[in-house]
N, C-alpha and C. Protein backbone atom coordinates (compact mmCIF):
# COMPACT_ATOMS: atom_id res chain seq x y z
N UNK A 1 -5.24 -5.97 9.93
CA UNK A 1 -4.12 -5.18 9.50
C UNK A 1 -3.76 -5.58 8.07
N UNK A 2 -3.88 -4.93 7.26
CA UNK A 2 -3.33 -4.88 5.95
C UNK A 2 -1.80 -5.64 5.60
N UNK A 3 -1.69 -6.54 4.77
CA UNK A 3 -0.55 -6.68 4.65
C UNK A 3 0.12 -6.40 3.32
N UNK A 4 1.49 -5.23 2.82
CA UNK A 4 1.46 -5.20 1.39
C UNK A 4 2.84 -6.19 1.15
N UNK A 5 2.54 -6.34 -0.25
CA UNK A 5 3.84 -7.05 -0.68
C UNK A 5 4.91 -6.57 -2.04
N UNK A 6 6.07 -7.01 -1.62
CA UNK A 6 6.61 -6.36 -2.81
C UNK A 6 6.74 -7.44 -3.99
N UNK A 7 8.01 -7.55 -4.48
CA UNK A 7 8.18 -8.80 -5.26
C UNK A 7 9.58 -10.01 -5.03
N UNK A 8 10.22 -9.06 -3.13
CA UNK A 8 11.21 -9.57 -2.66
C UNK A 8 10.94 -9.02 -1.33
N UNK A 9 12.34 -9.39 -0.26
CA UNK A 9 11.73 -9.04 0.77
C UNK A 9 11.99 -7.18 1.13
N UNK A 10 11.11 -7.39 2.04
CA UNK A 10 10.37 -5.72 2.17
C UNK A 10 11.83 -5.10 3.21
N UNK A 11 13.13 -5.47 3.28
CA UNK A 11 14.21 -5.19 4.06
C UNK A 11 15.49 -4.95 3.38
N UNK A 12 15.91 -3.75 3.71
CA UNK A 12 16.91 -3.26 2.87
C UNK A 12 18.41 -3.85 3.79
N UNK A 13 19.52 -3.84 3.36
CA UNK A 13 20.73 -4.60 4.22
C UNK A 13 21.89 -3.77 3.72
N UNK A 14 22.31 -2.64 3.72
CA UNK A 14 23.08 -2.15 2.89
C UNK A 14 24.16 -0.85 3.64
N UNK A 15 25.55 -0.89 3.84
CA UNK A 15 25.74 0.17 4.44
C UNK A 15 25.56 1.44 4.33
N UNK A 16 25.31 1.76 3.06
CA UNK A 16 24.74 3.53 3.21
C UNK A 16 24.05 3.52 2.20
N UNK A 17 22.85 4.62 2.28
CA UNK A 17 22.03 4.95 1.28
C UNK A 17 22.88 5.22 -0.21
N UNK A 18 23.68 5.70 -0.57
CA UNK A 18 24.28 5.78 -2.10
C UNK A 18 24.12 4.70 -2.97
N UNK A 19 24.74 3.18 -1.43
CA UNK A 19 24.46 2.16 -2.36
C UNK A 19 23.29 1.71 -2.82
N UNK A 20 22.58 1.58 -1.92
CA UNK A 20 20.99 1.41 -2.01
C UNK A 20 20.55 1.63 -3.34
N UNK A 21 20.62 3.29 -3.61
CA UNK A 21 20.10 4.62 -4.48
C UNK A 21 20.68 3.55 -5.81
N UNK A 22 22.06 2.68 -5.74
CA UNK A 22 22.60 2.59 -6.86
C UNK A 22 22.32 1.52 -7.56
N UNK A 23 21.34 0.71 -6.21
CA UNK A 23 20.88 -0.90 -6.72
C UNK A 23 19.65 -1.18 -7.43
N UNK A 24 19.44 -1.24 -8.77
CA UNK A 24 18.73 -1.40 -9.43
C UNK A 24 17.63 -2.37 -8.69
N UNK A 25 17.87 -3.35 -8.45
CA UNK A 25 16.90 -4.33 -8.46
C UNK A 25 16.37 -3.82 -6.81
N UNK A 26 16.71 -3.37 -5.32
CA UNK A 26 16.33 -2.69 -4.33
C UNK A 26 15.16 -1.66 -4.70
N UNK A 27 15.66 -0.98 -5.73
CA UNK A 27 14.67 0.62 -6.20
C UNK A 27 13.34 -0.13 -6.89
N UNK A 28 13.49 -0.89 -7.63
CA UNK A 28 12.59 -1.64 -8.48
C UNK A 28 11.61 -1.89 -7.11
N UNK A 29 12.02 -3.09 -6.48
CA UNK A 29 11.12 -3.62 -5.53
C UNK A 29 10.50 -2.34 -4.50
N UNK A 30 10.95 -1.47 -4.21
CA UNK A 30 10.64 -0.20 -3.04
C UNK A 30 9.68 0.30 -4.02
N UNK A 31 9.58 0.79 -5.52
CA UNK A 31 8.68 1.35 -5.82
C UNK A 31 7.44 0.69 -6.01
N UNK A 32 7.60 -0.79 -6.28
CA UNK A 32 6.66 -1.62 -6.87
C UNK A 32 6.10 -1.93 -4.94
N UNK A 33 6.40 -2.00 -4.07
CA UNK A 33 6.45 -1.98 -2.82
C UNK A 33 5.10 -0.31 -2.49
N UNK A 34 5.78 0.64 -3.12
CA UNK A 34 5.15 1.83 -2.57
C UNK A 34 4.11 2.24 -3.83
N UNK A 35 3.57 1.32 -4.91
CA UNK A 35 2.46 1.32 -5.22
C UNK A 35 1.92 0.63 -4.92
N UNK A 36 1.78 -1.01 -4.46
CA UNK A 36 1.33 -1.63 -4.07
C UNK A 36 0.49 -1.22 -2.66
N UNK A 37 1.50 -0.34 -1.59
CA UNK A 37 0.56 0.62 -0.54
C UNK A 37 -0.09 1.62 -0.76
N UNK A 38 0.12 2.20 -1.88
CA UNK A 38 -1.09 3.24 -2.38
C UNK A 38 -2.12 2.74 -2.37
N UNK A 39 -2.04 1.39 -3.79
CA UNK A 39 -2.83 0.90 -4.44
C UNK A 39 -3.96 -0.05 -3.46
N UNK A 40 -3.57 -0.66 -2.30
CA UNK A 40 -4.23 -1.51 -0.78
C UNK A 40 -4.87 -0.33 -0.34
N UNK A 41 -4.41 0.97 0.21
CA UNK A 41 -4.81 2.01 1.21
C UNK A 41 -5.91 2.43 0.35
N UNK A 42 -5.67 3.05 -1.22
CA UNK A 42 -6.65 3.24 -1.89
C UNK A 42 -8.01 2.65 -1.70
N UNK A 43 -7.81 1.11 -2.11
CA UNK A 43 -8.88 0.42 -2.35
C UNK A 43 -9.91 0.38 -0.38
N UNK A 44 -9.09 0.36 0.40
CA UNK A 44 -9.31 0.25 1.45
C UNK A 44 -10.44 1.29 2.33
N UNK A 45 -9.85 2.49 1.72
CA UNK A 45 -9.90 3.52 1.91
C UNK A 45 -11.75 3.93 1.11
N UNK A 46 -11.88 2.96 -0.24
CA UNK A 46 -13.18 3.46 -1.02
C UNK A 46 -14.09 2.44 -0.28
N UNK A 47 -14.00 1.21 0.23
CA UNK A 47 -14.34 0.17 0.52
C UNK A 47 -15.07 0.80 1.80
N UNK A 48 -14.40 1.13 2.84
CA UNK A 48 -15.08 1.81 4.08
C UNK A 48 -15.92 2.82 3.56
N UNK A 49 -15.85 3.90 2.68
CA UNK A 49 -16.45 5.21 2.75
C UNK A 49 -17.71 4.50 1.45
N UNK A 50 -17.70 3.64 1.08
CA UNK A 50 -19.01 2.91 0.17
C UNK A 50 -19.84 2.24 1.60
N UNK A 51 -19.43 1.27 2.38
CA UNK A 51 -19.72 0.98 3.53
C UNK A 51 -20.65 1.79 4.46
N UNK A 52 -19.99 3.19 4.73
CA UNK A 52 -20.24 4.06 5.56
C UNK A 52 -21.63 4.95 4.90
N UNK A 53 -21.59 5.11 3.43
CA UNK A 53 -22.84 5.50 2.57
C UNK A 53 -23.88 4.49 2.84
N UNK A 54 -23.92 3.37 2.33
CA UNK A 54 -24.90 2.37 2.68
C UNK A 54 -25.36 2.16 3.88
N UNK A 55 -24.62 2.53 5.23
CA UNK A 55 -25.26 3.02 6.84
C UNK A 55 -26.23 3.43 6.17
N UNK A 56 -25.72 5.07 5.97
CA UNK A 56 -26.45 5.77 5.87
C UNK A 56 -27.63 6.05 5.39
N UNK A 57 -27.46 5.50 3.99
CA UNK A 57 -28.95 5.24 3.10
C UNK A 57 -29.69 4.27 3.98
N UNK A 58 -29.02 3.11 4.74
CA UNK A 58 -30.16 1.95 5.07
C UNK A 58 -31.01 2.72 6.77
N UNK A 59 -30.19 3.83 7.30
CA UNK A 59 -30.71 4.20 8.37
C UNK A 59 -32.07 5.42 7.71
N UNK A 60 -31.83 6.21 6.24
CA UNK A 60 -32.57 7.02 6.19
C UNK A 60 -33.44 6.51 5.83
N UNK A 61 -33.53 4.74 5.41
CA UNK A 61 -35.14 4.13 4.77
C UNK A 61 -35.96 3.84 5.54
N UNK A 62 -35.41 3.46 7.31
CA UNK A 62 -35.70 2.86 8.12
C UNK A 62 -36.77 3.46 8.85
């Protein structure tokens, strides 16, 4: 299982979204948080389907 990280913890504590929306340093970490899961799923994502080519080529030499 993948684990991503932000640059604080990954848990928001706040009574309503406005404040959240209004906390600089929360928004910072959530976005740097939600490239960091692009950026894992991405790599993850080319890693299997390079994987899954090389099956393939090593079954069509065989």
């Amino acid at each position: 299982m993948p684990i991503i990280f932000g640059r604080y913890w990954n848990v928001v504590y706040e009574n309503s979204p406005e404040v959240v929306l209004k906390d600089k340093v929360i928004m910072q970490n959530m976005r740097i948080l939600a490239k960091n899961t692009y950026d894992k799923f991405y790599r993850l994502t080319y890693l299997l389907n390079n994987i899954k080519a090389v099956i393939i080529l090593w079954q069509l030499f065989l």
